[in-house]
PDB file of N, CA and C in Angstrom:
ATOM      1  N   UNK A   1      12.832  17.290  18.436  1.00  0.00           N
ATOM      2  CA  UNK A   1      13.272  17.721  17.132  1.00  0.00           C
ATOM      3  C   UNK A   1      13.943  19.083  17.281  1.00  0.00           C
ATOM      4  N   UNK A   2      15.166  19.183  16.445  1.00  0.00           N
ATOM      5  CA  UNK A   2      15.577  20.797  16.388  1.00  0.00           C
ATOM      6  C   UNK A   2      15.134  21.617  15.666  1.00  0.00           C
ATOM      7  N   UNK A   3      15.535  22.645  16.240  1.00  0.00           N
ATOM      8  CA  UNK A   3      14.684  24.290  16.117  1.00  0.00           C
ATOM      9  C   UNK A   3      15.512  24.194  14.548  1.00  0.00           C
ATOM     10  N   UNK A   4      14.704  24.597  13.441  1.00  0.00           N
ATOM     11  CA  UNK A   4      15.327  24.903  12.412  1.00  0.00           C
ATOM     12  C   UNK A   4      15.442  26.793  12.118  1.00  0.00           C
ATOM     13  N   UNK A   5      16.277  26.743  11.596  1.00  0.00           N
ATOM     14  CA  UNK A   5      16.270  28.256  11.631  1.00  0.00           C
ATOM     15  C   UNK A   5      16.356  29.180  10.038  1.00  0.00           C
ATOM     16  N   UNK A   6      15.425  30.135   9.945  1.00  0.00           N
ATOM     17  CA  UNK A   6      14.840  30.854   8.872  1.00  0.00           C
ATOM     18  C   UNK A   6      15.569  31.644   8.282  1.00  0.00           C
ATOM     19  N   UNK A   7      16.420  31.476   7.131  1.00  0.00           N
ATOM     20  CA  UNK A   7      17.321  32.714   6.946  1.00  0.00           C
ATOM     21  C   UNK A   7      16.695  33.693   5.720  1.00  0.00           C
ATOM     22  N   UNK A   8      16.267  34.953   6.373  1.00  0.00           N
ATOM     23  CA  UNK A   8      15.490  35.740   5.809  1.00  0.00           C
ATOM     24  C   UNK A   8      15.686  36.616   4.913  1.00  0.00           C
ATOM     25  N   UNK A   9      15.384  35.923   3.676  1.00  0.00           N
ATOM     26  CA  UNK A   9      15.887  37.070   2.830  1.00  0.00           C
ATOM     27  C   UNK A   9      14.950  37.446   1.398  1.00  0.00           C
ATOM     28  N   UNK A  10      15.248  38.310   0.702  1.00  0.00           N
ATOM     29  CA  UNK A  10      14.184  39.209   0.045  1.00  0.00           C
ATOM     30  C   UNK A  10      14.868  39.701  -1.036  1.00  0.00           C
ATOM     31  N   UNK A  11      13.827  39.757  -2.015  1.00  0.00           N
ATOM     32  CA  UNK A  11      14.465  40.499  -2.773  1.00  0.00           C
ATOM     33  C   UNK A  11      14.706  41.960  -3.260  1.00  0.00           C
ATOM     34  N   UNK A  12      13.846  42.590  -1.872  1.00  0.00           N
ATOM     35  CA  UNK A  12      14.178  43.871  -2.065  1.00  0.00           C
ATOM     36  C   UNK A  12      15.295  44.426  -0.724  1.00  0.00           C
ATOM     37  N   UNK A  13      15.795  43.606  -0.185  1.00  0.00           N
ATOM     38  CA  UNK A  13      16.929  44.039   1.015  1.00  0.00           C
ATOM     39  C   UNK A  13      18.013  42.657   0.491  1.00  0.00           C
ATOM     40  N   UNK A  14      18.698  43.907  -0.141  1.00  0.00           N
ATOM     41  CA  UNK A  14      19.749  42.919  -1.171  1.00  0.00           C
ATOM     42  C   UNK A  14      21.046  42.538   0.201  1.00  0.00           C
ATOM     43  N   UNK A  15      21.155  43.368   1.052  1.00  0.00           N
ATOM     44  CA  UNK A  15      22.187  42.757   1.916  1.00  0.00           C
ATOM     45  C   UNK A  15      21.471  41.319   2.629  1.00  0.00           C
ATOM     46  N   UNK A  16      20.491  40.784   1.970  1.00  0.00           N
ATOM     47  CA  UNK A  16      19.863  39.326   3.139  1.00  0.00           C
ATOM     48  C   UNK A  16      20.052  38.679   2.138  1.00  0.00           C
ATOM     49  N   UNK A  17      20.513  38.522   0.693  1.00  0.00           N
ATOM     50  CA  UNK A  17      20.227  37.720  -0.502  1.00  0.00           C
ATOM     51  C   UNK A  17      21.356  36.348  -0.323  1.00  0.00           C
ATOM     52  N   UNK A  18      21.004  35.663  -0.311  1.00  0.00           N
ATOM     53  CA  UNK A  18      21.585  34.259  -0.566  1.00  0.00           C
ATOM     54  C   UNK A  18      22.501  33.792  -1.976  1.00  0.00           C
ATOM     55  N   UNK A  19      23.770  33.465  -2.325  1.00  0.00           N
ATOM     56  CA  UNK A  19      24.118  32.925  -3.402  1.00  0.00           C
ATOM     57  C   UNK A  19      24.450  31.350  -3.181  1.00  0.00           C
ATOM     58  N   UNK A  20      24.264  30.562  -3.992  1.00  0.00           N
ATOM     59  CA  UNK A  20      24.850  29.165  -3.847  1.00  0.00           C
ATOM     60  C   UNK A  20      25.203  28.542  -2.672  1.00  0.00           C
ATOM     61  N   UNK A  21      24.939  27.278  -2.231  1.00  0.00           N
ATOM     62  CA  UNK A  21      24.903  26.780  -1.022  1.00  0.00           C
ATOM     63  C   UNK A  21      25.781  27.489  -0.083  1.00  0.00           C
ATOM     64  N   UNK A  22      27.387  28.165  -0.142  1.00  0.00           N
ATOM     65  CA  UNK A  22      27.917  28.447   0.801  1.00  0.00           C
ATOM     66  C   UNK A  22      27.689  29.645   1.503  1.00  0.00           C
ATOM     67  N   UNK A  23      26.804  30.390   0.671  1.00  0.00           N
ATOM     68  CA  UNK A  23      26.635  31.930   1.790  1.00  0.00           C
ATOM     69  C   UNK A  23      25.690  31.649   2.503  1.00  0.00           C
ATOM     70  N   UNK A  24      25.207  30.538   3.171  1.00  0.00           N
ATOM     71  CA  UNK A  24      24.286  29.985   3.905  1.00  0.00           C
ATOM     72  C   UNK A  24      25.052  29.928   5.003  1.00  0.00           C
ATOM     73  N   UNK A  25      26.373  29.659   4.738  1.00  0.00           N
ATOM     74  CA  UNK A  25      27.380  29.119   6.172  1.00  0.00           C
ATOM     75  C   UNK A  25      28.331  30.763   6.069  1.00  0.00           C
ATOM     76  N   UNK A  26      29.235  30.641   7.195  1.00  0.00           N
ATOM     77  CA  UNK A  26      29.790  31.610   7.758  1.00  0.00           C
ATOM     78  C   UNK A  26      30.679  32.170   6.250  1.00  0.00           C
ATOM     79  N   UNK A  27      31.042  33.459   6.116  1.00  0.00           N
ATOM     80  CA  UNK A  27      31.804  33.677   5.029  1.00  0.00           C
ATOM     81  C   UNK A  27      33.143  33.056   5.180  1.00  0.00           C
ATOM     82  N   UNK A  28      33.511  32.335   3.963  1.00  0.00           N
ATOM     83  CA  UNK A  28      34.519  31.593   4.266  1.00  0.00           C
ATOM     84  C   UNK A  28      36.149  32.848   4.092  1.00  0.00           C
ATOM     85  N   UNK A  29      37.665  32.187   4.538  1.00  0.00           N
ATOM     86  CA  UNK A  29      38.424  33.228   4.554  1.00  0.00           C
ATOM     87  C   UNK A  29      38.862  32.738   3.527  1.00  0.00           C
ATOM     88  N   UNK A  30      40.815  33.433   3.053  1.00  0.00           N
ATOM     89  CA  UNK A  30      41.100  33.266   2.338  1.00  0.00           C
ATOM     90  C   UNK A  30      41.472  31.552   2.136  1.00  0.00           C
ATOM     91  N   UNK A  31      41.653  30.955   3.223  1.00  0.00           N
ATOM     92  CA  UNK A  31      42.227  29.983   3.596  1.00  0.00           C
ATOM     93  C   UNK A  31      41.088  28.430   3.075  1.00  0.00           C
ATOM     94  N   UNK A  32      39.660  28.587   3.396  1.00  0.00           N
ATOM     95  CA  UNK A  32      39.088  28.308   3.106  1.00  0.00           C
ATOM     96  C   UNK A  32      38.300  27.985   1.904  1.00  0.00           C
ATOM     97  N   UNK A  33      38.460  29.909   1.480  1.00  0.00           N
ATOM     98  CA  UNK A  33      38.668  28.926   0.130  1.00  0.00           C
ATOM     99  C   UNK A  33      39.397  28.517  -1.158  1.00  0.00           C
ATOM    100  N   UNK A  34      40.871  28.555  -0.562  1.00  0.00           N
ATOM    101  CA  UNK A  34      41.314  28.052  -1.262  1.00  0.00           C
ATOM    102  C   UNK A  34      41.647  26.235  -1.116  1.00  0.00           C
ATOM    103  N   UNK A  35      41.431  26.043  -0.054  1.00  0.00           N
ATOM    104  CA  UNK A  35      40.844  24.537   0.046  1.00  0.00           C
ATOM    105  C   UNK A  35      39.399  24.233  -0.985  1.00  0.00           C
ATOM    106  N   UNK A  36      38.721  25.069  -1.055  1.00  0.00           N
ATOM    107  CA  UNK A  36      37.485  25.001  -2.055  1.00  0.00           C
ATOM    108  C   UNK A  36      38.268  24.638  -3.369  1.00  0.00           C
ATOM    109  N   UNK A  37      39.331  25.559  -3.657  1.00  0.00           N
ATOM    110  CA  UNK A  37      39.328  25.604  -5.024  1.00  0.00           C
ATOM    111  C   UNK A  37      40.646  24.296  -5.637  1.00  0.00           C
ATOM    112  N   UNK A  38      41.416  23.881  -4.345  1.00  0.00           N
ATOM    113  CA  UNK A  38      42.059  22.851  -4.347  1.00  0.00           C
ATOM    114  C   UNK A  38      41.449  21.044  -4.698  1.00  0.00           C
ATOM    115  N   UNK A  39      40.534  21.244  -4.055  1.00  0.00           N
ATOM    116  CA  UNK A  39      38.979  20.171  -4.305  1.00  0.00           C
ATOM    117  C   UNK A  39      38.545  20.271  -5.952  1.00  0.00           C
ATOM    118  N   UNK A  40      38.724  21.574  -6.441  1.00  0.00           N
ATOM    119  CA  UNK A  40      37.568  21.203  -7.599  1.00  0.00           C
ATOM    120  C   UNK A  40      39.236  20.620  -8.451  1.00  0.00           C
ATOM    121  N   UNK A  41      40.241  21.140  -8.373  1.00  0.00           N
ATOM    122  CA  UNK A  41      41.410  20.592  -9.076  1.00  0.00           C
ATOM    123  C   UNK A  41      41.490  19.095  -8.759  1.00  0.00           C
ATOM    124  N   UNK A  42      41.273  19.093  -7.679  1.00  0.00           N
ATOM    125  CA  UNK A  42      41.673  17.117  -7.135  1.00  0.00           C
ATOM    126  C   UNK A  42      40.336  16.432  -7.777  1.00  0.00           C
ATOM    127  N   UNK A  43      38.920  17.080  -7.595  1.00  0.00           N
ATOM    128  CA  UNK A  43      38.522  16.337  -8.920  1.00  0.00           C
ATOM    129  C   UNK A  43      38.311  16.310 -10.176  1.00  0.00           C
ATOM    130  N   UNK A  44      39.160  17.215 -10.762  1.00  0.00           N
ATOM    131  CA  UNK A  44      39.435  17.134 -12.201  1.00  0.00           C
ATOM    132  C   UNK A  44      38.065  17.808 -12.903  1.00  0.00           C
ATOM    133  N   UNK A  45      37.821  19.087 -11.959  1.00  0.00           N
ATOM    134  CA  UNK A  45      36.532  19.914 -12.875  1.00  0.00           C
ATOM    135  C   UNK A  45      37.661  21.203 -13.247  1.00  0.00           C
ATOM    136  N   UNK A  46      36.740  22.050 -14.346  1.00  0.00           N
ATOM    137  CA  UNK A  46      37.440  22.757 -15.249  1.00  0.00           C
ATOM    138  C   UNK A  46      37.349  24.401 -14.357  1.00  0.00           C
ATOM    139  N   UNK A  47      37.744  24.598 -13.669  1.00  0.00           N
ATOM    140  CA  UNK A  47      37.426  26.267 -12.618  1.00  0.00           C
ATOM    141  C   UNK A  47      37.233  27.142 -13.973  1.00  0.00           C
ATOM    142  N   UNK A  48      36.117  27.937 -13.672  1.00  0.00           N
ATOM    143  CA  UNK A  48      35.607  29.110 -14.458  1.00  0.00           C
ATOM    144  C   UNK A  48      35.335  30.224 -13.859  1.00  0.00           C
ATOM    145  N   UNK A  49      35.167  31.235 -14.186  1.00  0.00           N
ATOM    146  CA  UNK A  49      34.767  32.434 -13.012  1.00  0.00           C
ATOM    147  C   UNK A  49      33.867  33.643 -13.730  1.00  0.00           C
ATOM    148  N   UNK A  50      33.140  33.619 -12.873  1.00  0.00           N
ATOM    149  CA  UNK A  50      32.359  34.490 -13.523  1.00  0.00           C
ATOM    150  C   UNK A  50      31.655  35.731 -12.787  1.00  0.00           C
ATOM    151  N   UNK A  51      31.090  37.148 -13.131  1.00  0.00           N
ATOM    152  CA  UNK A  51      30.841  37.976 -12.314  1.00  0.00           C
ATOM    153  C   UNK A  51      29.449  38.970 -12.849  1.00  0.00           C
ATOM    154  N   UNK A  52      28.846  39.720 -11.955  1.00  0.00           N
ATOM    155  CA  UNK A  52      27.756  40.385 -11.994  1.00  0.00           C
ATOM    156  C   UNK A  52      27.836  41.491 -11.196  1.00  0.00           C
ATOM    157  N   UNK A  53      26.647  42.689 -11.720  1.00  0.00           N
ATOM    158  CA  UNK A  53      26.179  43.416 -10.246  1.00  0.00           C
ATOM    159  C   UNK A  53      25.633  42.616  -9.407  1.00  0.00           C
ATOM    160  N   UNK A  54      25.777  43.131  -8.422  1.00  0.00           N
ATOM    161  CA  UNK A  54      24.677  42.562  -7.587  1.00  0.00           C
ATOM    162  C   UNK A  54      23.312  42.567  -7.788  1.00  0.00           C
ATOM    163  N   UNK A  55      22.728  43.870  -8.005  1.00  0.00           N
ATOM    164  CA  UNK A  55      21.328  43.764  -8.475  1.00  0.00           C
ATOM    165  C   UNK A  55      20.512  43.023  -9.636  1.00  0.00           C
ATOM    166  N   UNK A  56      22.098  42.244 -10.662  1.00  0.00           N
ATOM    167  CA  UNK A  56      21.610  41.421 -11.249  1.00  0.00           C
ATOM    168  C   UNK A  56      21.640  39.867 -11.151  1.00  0.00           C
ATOM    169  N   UNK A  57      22.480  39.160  -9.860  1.00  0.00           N
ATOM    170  CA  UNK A  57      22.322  37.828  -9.626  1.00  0.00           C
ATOM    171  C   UNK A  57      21.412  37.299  -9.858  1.00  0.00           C
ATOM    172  N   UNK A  58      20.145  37.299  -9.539  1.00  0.00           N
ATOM    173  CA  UNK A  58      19.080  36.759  -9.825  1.00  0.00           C
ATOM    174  C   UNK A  58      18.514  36.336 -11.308  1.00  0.00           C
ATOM    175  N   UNK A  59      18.455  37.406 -11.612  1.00  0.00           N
ATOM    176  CA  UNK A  59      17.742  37.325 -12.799  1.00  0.00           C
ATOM    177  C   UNK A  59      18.456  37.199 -14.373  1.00  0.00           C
ATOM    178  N   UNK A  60      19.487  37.427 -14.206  1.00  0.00           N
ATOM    179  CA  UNK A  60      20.569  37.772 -15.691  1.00  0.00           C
ATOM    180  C   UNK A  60      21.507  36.606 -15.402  1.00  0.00           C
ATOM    181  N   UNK A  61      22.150  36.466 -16.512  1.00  0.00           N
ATOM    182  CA  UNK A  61      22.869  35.686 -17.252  1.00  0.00           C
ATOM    183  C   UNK A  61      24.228  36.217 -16.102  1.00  0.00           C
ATOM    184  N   UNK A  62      25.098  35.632 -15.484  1.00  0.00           N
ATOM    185  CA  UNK A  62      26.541  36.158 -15.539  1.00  0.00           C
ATOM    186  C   UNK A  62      27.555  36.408 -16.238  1.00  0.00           C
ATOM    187  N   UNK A  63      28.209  37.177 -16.291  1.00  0.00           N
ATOM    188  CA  UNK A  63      29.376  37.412 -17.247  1.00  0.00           C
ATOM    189  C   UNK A  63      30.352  36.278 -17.299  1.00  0.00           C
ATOM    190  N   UNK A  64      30.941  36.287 -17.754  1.00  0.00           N
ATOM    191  CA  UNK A  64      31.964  35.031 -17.720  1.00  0.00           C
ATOM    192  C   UNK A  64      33.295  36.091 -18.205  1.00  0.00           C
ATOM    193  N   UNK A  65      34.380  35.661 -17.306  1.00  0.00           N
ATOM    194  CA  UNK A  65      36.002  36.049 -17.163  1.00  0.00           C
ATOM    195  C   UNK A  65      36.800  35.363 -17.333  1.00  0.00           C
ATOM    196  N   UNK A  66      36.717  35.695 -18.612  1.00  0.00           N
ATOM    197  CA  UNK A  66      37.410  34.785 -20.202  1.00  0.00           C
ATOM    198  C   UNK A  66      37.003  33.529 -20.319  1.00  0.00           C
ATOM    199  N   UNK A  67      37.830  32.870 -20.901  1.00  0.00           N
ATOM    200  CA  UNK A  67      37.006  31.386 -21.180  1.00  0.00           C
ATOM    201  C   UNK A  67      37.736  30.604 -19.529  1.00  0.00           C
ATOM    202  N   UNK A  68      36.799  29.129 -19.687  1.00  0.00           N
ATOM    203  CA  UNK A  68      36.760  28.868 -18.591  1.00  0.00           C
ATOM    204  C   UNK A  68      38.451  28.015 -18.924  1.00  0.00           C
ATOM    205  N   UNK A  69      39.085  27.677 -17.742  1.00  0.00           N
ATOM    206  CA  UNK A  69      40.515  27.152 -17.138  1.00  0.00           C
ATOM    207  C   UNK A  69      40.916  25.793 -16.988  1.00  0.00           C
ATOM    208  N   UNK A  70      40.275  24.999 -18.966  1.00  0.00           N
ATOM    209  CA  UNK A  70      40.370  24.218 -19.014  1.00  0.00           C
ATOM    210  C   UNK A  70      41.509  23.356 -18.988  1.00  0.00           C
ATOM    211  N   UNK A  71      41.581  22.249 -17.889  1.00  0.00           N
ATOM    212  CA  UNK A  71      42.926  21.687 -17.443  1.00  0.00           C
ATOM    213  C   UNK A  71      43.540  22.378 -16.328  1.00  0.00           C
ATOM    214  N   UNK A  72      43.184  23.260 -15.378  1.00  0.00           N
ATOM    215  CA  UNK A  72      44.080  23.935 -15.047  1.00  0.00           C
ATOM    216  C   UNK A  72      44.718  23.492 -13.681  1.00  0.00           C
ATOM    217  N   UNK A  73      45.432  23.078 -13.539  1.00  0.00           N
ATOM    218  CA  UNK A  73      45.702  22.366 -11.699  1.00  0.00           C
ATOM    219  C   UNK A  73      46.324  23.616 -10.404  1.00  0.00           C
ATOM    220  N   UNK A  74      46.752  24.943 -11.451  1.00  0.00           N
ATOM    221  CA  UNK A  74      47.456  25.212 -10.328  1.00  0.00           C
ATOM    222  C   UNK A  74      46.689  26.440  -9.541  1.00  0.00           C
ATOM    223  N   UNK A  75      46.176  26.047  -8.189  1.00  0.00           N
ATOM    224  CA  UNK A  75      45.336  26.867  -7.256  1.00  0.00           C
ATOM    225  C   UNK A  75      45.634  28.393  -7.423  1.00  0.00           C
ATOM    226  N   UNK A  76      47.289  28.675  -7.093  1.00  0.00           N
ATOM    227  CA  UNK A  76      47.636  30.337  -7.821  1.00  0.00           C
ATOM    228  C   UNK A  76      47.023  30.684  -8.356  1.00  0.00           C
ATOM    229  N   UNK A  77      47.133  30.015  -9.319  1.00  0.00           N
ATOM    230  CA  UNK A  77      46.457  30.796 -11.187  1.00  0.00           C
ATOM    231  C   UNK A  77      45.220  30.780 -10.907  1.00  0.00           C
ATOM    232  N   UNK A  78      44.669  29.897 -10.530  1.00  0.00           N
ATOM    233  CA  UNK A  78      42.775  30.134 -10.632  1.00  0.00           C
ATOM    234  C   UNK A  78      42.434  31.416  -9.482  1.00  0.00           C
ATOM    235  N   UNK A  79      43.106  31.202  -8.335  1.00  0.00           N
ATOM    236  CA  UNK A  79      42.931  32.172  -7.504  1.00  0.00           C
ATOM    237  C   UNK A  79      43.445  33.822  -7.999  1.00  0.00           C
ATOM    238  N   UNK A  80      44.504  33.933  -8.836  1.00  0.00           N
ATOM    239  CA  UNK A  80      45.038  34.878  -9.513  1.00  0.00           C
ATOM    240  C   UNK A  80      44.087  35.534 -10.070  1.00  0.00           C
ATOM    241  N   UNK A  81      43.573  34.762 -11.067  1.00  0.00           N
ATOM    242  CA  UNK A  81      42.084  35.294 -12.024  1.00  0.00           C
ATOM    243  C   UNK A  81      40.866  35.586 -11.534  1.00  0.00           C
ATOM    244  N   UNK A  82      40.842  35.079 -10.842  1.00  0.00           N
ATOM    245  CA  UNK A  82      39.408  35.416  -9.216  1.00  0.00           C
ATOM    246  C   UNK A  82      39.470  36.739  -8.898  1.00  0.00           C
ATOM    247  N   UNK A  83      40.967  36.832  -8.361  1.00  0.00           N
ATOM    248  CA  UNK A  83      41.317  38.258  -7.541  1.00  0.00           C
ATOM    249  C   UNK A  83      41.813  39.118  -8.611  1.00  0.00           C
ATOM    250  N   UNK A  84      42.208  39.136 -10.147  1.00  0.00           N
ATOM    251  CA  UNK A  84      42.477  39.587 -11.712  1.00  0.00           C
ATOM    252  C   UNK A  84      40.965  39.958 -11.981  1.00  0.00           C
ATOM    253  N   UNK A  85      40.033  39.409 -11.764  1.00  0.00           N
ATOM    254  CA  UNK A  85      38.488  39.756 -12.037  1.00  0.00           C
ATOM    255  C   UNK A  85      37.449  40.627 -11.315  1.00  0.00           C
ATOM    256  N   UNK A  86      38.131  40.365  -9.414  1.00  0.00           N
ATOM    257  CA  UNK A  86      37.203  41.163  -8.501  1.00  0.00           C
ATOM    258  C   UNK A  86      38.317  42.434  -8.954  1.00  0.00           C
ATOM    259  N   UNK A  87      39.224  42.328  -9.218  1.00  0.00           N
ATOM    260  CA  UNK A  87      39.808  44.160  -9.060  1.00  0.00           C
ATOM    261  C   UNK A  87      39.556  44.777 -10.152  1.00  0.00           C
ATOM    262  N   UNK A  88      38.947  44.051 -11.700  1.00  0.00           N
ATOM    263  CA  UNK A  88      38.385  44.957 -12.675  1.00  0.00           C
ATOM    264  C   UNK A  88      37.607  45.015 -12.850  1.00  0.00           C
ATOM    265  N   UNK A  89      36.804  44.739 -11.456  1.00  0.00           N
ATOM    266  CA  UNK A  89      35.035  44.567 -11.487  1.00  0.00           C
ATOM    267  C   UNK A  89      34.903  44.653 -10.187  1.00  0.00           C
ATOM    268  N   UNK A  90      35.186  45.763  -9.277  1.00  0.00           N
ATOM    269  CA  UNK A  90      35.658  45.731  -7.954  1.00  0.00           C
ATOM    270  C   UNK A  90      33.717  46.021  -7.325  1.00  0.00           C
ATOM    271  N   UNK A  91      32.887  46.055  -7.705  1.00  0.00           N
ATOM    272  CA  UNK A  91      31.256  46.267  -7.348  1.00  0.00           C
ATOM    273  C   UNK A  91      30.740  45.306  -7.946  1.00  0.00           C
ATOM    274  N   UNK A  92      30.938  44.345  -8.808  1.00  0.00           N
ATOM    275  CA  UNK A  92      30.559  43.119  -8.731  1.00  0.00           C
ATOM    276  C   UNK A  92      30.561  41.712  -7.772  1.00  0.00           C
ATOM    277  N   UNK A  93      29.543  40.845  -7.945  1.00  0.00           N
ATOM    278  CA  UNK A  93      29.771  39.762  -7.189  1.00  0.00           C
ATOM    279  C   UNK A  93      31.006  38.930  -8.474  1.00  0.00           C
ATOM    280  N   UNK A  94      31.933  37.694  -8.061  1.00  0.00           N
ATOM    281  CA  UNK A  94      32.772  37.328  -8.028  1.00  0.00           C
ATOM    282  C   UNK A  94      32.635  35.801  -7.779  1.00  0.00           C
ATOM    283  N   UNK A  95      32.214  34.691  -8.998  1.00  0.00           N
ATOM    284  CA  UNK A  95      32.024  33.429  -8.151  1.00  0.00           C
ATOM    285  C   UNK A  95      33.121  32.473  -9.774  1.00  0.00           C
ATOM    286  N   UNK A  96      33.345  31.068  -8.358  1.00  0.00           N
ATOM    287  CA  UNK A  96      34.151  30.444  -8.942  1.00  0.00           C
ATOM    288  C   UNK A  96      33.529  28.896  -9.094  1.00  0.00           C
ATOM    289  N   UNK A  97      33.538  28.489 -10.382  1.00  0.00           N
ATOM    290  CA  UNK A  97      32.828  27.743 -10.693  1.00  0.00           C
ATOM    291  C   UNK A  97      33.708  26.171 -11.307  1.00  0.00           C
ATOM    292  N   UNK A  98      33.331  24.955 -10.617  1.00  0.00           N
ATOM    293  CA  UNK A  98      34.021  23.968 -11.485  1.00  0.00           C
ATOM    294  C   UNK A  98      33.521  22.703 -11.788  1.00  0.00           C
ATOM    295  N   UNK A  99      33.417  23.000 -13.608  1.00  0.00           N
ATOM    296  CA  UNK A  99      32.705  21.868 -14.686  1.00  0.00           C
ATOM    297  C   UNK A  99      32.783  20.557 -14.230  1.00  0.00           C
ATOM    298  N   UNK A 100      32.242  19.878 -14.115  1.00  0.00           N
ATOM    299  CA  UNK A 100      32.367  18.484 -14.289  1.00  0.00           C
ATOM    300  C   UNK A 100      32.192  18.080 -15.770  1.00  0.00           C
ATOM    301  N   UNK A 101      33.311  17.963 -16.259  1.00  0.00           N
ATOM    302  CA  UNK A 101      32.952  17.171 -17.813  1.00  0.00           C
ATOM    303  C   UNK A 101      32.403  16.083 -17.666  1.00  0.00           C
ATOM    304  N   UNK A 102      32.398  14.861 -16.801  1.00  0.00           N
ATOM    305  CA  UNK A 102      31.756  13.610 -16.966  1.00  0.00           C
ATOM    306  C   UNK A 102      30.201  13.641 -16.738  1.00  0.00           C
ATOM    307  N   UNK A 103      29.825  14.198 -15.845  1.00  0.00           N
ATOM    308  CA  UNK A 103      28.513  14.624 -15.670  1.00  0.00           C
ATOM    309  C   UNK A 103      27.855  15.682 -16.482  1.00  0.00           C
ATOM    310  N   UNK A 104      28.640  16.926 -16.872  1.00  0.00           N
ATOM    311  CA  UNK A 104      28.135  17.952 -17.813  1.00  0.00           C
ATOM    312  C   UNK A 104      27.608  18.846 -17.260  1.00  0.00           C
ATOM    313  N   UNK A 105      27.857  18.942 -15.537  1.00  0.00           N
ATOM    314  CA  UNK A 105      27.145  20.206 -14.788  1.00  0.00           C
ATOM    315  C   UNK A 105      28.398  20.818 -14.280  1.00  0.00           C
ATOM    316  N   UNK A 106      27.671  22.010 -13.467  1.00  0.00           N
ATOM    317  CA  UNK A 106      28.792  22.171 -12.307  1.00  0.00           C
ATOM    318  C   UNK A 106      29.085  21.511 -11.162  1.00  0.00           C
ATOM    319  N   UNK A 107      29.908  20.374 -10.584  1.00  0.00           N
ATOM    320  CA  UNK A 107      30.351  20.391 -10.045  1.00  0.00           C
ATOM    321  C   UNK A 107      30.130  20.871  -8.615  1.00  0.00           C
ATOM    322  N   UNK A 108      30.580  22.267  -8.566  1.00  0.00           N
ATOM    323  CA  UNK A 108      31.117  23.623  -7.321  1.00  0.00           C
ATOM    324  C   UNK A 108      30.579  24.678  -7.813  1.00  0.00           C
ATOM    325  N   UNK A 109      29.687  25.719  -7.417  1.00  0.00           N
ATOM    326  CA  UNK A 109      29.865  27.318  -7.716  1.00  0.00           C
ATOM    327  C   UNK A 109      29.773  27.712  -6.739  1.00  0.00           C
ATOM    328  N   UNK A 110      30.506  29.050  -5.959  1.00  0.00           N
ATOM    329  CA  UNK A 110      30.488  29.892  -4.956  1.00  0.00           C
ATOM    330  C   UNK A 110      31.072  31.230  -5.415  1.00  0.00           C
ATOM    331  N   UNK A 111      30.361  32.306  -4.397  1.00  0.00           N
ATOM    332  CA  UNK A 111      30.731  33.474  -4.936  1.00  0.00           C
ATOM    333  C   UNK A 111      31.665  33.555  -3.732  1.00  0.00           C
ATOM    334  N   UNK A 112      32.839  34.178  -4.352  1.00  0.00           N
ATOM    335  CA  UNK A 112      34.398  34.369  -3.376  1.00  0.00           C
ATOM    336  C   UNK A 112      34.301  35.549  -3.279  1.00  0.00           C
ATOM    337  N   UNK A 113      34.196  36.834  -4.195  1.00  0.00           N
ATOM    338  CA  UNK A 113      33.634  38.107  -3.830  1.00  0.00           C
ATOM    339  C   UNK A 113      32.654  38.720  -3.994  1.00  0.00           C
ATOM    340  N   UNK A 114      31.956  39.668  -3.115  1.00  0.00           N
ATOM    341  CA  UNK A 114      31.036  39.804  -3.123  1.00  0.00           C
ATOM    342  C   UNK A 114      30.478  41.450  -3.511  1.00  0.00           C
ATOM    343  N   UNK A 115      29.989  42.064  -4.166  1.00  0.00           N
ATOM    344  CA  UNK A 115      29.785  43.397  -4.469  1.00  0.00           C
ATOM    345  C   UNK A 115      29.267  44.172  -3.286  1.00  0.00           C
ATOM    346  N   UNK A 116      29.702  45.775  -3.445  1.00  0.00           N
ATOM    347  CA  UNK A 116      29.255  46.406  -2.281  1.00  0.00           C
ATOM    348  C   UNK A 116      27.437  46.414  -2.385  1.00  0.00           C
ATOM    349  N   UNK A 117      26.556  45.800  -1.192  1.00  0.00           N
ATOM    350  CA  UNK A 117      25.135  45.981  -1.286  1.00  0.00           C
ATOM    351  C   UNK A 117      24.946  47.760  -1.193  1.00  0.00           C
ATOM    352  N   UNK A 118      23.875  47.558  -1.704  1.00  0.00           N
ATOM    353  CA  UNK A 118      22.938  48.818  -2.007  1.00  0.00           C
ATOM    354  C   UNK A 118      21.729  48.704  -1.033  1.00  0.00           C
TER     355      UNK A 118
END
């Protein structure tokens, strides 16, 4: 059997904190994820974006950056508003989120930027 491996993190050493399945894997680049955000368009979820301190991921509500980008197909624009959101919230985390209307969940959420840890 393989060695499984422990990724250690706490909630008082905020640089070990985990968000949504992908900060488990290597930080993705720009390239990456915009293949992420090409996927949630090809399946027809609604990209939303939303942001926080860091010290409040956990526990608080996220902000939401404007209403969510209902219909929206073109990767630019969602990526536009991503990088329109981390630069007026440049110490916040930064995640991009996409609705599934048929199901009524999300879909996708990942945080694309990430706030400076404390």
């Amino acid at each position: 059997m393989s060695e499984m491996q422990d990724y250690k993190s706490s909630l008082t050493d905020t640089s070990s904190r985990k968000f949504e399945t992908f900060s488990y894997l290597p930080e993705l680049d720009k390239d990456k994820i915009r293949a992420q955000v090409q996927y949630i368009v090809d399946q027809g979820w609604n990209p939303a974006i939303e942001h926080t301190e860091p010290e409040n991921a956990f526990d608080h509500y996220w902000y939401m950056w404007k209403l969510p980008m209902f219909g929206e197909t073109d990767v630019d624009r969602i990526l536009g508003e991503a990088e329109a959101c981390h630069k007026a919230h440049p110490n916040n985390h930064v995640r991009l989120i996409g609705y599934d209307n048929y199901a009524q969940s999300q879909g996708a959420s990942m945080v694309i930027f990430r706030g400076p840890m404390k």
